[in-house]
Protein backbone atom coordinates (compact mmCIF):
# COMPACT_ATOMS: atom_id res chain seq x y z
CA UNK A 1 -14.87 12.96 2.69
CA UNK A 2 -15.02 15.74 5.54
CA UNK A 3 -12.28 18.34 4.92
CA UNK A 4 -11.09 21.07 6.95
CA UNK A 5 -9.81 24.41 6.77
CA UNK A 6 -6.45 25.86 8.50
CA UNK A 7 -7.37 29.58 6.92
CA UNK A 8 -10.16 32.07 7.62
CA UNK A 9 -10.13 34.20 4.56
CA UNK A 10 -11.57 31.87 2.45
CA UNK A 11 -14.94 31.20 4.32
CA UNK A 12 -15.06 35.09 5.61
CA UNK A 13 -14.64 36.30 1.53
CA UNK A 14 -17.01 33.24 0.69
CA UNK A 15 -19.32 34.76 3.70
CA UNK A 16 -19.08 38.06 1.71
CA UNK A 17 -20.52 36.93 -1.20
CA UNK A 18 -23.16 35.11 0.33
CA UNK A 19 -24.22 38.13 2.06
CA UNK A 20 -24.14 39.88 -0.96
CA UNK A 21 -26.46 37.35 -2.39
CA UNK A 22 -28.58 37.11 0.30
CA UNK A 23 -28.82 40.89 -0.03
CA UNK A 24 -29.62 40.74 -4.02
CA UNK A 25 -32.14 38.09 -3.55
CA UNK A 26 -33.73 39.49 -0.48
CA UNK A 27 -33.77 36.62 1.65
CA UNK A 28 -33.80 36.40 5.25
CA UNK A 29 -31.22 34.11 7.18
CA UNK A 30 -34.65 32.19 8.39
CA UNK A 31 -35.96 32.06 4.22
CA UNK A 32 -32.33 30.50 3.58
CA UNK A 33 -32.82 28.28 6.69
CA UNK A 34 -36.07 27.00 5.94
CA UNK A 35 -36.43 23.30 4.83
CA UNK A 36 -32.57 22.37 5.83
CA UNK A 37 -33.79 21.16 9.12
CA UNK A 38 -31.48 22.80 10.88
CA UNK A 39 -31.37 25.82 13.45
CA UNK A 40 -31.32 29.80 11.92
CA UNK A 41 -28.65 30.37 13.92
CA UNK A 42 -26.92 27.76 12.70
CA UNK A 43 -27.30 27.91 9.58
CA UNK A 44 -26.57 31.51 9.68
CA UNK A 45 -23.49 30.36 11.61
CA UNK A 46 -22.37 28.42 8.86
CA UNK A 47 -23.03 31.16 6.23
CA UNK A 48 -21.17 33.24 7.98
CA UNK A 49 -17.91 30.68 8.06
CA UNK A 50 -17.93 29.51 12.11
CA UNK A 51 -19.51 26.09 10.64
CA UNK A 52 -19.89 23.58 8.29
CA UNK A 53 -23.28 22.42 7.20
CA UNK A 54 -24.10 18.80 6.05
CA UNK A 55 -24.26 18.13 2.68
CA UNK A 56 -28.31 18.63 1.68
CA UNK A 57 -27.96 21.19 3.66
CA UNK A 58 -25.37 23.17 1.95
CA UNK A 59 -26.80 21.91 -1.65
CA UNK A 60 -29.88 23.67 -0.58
CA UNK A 61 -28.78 26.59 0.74
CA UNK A 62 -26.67 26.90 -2.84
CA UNK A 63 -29.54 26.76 -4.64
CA UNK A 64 -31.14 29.36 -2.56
CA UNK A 65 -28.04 31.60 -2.88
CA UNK A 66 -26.82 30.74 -6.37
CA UNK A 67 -24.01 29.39 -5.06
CA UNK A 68 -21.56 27.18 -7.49
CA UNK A 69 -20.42 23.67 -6.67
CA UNK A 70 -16.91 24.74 -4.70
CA UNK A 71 -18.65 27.24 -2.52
CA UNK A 72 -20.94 24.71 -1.94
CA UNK A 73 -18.28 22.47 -1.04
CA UNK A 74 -16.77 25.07 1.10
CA UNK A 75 -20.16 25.19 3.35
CA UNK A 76 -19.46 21.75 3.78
CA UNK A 77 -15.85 22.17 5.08
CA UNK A 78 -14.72 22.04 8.66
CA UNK A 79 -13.89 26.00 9.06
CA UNK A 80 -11.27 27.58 11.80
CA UNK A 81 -13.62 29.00 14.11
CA UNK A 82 -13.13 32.23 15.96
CA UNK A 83 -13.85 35.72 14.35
CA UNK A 84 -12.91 37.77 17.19
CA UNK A 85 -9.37 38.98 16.60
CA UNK A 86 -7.01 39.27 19.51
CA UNK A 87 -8.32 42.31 20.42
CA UNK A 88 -11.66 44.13 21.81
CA UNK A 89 -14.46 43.57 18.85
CA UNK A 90 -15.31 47.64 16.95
CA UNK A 91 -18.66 46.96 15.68
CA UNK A 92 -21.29 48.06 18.22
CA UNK A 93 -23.22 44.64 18.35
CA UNK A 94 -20.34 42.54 19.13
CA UNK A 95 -18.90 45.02 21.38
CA UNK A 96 -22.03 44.80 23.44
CA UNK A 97 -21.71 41.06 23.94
CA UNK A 98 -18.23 41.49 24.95
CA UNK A 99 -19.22 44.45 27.68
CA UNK A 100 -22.09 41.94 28.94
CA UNK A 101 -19.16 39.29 29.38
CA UNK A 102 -16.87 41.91 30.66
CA UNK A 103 -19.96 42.99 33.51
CA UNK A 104 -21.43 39.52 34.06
CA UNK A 105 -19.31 37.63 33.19
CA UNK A 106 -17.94 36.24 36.81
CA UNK A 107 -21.43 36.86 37.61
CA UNK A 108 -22.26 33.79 35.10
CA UNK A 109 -19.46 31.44 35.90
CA UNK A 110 -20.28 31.69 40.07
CA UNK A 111 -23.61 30.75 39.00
CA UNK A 112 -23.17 27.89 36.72
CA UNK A 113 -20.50 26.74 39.56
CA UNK A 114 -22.42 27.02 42.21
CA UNK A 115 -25.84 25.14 40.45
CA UNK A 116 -23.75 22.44 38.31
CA UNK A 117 -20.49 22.19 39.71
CA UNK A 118 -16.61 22.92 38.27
CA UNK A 119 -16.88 22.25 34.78
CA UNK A 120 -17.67 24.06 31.74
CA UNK A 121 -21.10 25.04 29.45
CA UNK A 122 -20.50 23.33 25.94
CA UNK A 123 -20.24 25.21 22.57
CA UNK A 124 -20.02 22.40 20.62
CA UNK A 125 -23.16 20.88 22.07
CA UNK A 126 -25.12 24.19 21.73
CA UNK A 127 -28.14 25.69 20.62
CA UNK A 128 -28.61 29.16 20.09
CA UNK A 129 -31.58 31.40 19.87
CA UNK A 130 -32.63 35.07 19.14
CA UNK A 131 -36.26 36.42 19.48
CA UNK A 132 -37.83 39.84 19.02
CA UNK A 133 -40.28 40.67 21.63
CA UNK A 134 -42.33 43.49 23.13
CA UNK A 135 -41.24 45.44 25.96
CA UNK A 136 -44.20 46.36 28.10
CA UNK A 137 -42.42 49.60 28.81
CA UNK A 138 -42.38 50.61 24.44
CA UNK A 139 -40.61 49.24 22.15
CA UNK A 140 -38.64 45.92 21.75
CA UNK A 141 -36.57 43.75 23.29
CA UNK A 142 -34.37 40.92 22.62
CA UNK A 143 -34.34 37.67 24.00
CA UNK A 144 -31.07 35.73 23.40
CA UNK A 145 -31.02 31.65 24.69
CA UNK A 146 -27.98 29.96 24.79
CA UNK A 147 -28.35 26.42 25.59
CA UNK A 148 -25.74 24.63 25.95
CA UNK A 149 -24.88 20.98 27.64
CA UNK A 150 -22.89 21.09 31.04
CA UNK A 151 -19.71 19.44 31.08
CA UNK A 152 -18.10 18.73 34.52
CA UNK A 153 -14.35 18.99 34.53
CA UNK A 154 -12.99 15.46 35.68
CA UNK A 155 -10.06 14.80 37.75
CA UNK A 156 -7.46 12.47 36.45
């Protein structure tokens, strides 16, 4: 039976000691991924308590991690999403996401109104994607898709 969640703590401190395992065992997100048949960021999205994997999937990924049968069960659980607190994110990664919204961020919604329409770009109906490549100029660059299906808002 699908069961949800109505607190955070218990994914985030179950997130903890997955990345402790993950750290232990030397595993990469994409090692942990493999043979689930789902997305890294997904699964990595999951591990980290925004969602719930199916049930192979989380067996799996316990056996991978050394997880026992009720944090498996946990990875299974519908979780209460959000992990940005009411306030402007501190770490330095998620703070640059949050200045890129804060810069382009009407940039992005006159675009996707102006080529779709009023509506919305899904989350829930979402891939997500992150790729090292090489800059031409030195070094590297990231490459960050998010795909997500258009849904027009509909008058009633």
């Amino acid at each position: 039976m699908i069961q949800s969640q109505i607190n955070r703590n218990i994914r985030l401190n179950l997130a903890d000691a997955i990345l402790l395992s993950k750290a232990k065992k030397d595993l990469s997100f994409a090692q942990i991924a493999d043979g689930t048949g789902l997305a890294e960021a997904f699964v990595t999205a999951a591990l980290l308590g925004q969602q719930a994997l199916p049930a192979e999937a989380a067996r799996l990924v316990g056996a991978k991690l050394d997880l026992d049968e009720e944090a498996i069960l946990l990875l299974q659980s519908i979780p209460l999403r959000g992990c940005i607190e009411d306030r402007v994110p501190t770490d330095p990664t998620m703070y640059r996401f949050y200045e890129m919204l804060q810069v382009y961020g009407t940039t992005l919604k006159a675009l996707v109104h102006e080529k779709f329409g009023d509506g919305i770009i899904s989350a829930i109906n979402f891939r997500l994607d992150v790729k090292k490549v090489a800059d031409p100029e030195g070094g590297e660059r990231a490459v960050i898709t998010l795909d997500g299906k258009y849904l027009p808002t509909k008058p009633f």
